[in-house]
Protein backbone atom coordinates (compact mmCIF):
# COMPACT_ATOMS: atom_id res chain seq x y z
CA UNK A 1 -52.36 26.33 -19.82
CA UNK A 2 -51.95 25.23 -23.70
CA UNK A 3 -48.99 27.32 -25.77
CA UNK A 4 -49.28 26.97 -29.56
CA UNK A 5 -46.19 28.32 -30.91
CA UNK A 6 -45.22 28.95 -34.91
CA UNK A 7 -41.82 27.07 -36.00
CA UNK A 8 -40.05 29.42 -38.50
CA UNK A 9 -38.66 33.08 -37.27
CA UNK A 10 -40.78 32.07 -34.01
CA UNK A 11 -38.85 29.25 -32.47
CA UNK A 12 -36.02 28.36 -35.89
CA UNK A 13 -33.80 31.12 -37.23
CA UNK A 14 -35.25 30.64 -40.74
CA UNK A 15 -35.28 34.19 -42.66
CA UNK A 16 -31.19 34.24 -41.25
CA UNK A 17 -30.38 30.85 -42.37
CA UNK A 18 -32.27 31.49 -45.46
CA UNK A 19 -30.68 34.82 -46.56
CA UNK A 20 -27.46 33.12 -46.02
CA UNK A 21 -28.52 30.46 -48.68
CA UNK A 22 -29.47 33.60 -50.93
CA UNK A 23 -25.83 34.86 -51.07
CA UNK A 24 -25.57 31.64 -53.18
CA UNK A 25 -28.72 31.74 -54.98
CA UNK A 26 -28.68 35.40 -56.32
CA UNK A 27 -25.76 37.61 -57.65
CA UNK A 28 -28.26 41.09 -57.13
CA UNK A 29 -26.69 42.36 -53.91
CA UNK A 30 -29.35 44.88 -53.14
CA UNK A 31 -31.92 41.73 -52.62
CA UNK A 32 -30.69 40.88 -48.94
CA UNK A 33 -33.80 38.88 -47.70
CA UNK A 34 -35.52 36.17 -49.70
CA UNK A 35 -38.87 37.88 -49.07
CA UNK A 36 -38.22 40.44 -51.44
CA UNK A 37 -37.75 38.10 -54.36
CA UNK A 38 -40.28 38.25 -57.17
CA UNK A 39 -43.05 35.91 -57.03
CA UNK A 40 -40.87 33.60 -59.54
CA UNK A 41 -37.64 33.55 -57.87
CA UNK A 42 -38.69 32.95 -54.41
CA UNK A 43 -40.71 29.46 -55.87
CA UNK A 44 -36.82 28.53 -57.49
CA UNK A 45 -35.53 29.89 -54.49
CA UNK A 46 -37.87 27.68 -52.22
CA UNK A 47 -37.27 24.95 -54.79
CA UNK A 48 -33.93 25.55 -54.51
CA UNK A 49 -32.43 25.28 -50.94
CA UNK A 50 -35.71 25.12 -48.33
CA UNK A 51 -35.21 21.81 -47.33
CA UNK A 52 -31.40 22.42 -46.65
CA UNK A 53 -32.63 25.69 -44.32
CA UNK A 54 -35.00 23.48 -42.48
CA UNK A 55 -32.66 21.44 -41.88
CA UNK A 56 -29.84 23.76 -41.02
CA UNK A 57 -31.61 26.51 -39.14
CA UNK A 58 -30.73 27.03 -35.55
CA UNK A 59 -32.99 27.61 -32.52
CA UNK A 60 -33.35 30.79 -31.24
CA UNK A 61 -31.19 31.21 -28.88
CA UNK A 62 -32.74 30.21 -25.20
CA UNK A 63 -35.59 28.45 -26.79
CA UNK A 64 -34.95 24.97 -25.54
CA UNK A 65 -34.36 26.43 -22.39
CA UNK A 66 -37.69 27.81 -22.27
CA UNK A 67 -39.25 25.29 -23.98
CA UNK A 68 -37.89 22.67 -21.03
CA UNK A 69 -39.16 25.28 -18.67
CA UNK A 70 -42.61 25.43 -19.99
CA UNK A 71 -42.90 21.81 -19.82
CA UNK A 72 -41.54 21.93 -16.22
CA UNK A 73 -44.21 23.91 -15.40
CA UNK A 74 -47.35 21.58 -16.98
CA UNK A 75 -48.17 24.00 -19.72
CA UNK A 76 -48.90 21.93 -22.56
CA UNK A 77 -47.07 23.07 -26.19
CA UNK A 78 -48.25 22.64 -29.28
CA UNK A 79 -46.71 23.40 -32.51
CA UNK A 80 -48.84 25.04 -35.47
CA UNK A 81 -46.79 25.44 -38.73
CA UNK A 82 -47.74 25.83 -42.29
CA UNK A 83 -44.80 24.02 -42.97
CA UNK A 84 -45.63 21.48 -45.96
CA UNK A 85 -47.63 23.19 -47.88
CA UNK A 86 -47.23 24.31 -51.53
CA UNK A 87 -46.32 20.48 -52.08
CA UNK A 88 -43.25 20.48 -49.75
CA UNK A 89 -44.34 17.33 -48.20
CA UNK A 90 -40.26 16.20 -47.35
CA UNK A 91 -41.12 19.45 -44.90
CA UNK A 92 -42.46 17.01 -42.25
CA UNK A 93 -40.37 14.25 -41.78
CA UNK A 94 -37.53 16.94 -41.83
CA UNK A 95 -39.24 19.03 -38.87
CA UNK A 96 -39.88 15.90 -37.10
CA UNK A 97 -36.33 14.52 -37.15
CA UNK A 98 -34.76 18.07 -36.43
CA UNK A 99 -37.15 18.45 -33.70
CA UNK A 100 -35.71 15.13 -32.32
CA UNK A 101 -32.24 15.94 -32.49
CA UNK A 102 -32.32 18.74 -30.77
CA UNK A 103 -34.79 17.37 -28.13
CA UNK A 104 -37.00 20.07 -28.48
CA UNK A 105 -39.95 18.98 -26.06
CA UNK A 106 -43.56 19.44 -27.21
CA UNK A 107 -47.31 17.72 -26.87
CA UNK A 108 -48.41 17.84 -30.56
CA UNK A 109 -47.62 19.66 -33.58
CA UNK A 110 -49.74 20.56 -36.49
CA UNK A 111 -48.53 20.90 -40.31
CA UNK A 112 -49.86 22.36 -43.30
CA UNK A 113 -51.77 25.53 -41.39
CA UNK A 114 -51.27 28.82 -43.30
CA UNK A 115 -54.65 29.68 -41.37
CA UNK A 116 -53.83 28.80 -37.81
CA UNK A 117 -57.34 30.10 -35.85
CA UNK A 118 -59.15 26.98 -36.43
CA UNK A 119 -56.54 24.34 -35.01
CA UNK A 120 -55.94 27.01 -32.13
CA UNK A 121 -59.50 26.80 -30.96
CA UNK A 122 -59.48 23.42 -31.65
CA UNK A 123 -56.26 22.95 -29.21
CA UNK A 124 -57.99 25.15 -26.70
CA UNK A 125 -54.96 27.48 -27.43
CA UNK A 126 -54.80 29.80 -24.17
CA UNK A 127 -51.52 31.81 -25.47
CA UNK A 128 -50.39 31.98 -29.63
CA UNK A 129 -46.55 33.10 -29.83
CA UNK A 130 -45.90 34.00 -33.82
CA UNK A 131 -44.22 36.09 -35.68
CA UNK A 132 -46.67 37.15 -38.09
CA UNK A 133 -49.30 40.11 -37.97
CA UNK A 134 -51.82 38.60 -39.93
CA UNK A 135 -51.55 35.15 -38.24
CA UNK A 136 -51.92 36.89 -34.37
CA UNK A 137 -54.82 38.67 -35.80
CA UNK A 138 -57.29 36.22 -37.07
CA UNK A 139 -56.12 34.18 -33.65
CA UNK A 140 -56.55 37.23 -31.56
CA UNK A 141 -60.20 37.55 -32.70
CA UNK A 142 -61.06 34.71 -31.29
CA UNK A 143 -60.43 35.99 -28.21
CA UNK A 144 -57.08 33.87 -27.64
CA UNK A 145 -53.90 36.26 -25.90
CA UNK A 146 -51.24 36.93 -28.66
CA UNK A 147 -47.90 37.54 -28.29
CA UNK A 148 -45.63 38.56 -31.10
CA UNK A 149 -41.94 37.71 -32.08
CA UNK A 150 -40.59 40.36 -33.68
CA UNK A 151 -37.60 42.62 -34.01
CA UNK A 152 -36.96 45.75 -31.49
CA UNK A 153 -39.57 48.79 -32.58
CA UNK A 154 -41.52 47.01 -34.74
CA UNK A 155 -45.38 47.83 -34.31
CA UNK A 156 -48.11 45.54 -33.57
CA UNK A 157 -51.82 44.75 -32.52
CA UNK A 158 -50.32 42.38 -29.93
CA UNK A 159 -48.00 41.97 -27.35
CA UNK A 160 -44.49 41.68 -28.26
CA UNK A 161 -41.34 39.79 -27.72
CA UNK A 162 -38.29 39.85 -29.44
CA UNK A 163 -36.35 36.77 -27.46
CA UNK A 164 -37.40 33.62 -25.22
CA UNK A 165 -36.30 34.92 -22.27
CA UNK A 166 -38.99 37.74 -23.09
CA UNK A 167 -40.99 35.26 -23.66
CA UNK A 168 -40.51 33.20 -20.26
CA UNK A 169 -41.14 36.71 -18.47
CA UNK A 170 -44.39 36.84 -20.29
CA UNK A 171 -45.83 33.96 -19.14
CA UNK A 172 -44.10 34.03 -15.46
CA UNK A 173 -46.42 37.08 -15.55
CA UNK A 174 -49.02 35.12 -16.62
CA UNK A 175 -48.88 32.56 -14.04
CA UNK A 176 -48.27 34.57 -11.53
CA UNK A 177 -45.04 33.20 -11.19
CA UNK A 178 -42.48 35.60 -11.39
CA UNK A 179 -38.82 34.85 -10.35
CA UNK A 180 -35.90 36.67 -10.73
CA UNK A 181 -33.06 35.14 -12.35
């Protein structure tokens, strides 16, 4: 079995971190999520401190656990990111050395994909875990399972998780290897 898996709000805390970083960015209290910044402001935003939230975003709590447990298990991980595009090249030797420190295990990872379908078919992608609706859909036609990260009671064309433990049940399920823990 092949995982591909997105990096930001999928495995990294990256909207948190980065909303953090916004308290220092913007004065506007009623803007709590970088998101919602005007087309202009999120580029000086960006500009401004994503390299620092790369670099200072935490896992998701249980990932690495799961991660190690996928990898236990001969199911092969890849990573597909869109992380350095827009000319944040510094994007990938970042990932690469924070994915080293905190010894997150994978097979191969794959940068610069705002359109992920193609390298998951390449990959022979069995199982795509993101946390966006458009991403999961244009995977999902191609007849790959999707699985969703995503807050409690948010809707979706796909199946959903909102932690790794979720998603280690998933794929127990999968597998046919369910356990109780």
């Amino acid at each position: 079995m092949t995982i591909g898996i997105d990096l930001d709000d999928t495995l990294i805390e990256t909207t948190k971190t980065g909303n953090e970083y916004l308290k220092e960015f913007i004065t506007d209290s009623s803007i709590s999520d970088y998101h919602d910044l005007s087309k202009d402001e999120y580029l000086k935003f960006y500009q401004a401190y994503l390299y620092d939230i790369q670099k200072n975003a935490p896992l998701k709590k249980d990932a690495l656990k799961v991660l190690n447990y996928l990898h236990s298990k001969n199911i092969r991980i890849v990573f597909i990111t869109a992380r350095g595009t827009l000319g944040f090249t510094k994007s990938i030797p970042i990932t690469l050395e924070y994915l080293k420190d905190y010894n997150v295990i994978y097979d191969k990872i794959i940068f610069r994909k705002n359109h992920k379908s193609a390298s998951a078919r390449k990959e022979k992608i069995d199982l795509f875990i993101d946390d966006k609706e458009r991403v999961l859909d244009e995977i999902k036609r191609l007849g790959i399972r999707t699985l969703r990260f995503t807050k409690n009671g948010e809707k979706s064309n796909h199946d959903l998780v909102s932690s790794w433990n979720e998603v280690k049940i998933y794929i127990d399920n999968l597998i046919g290897e369910v356990k109780d823990e």
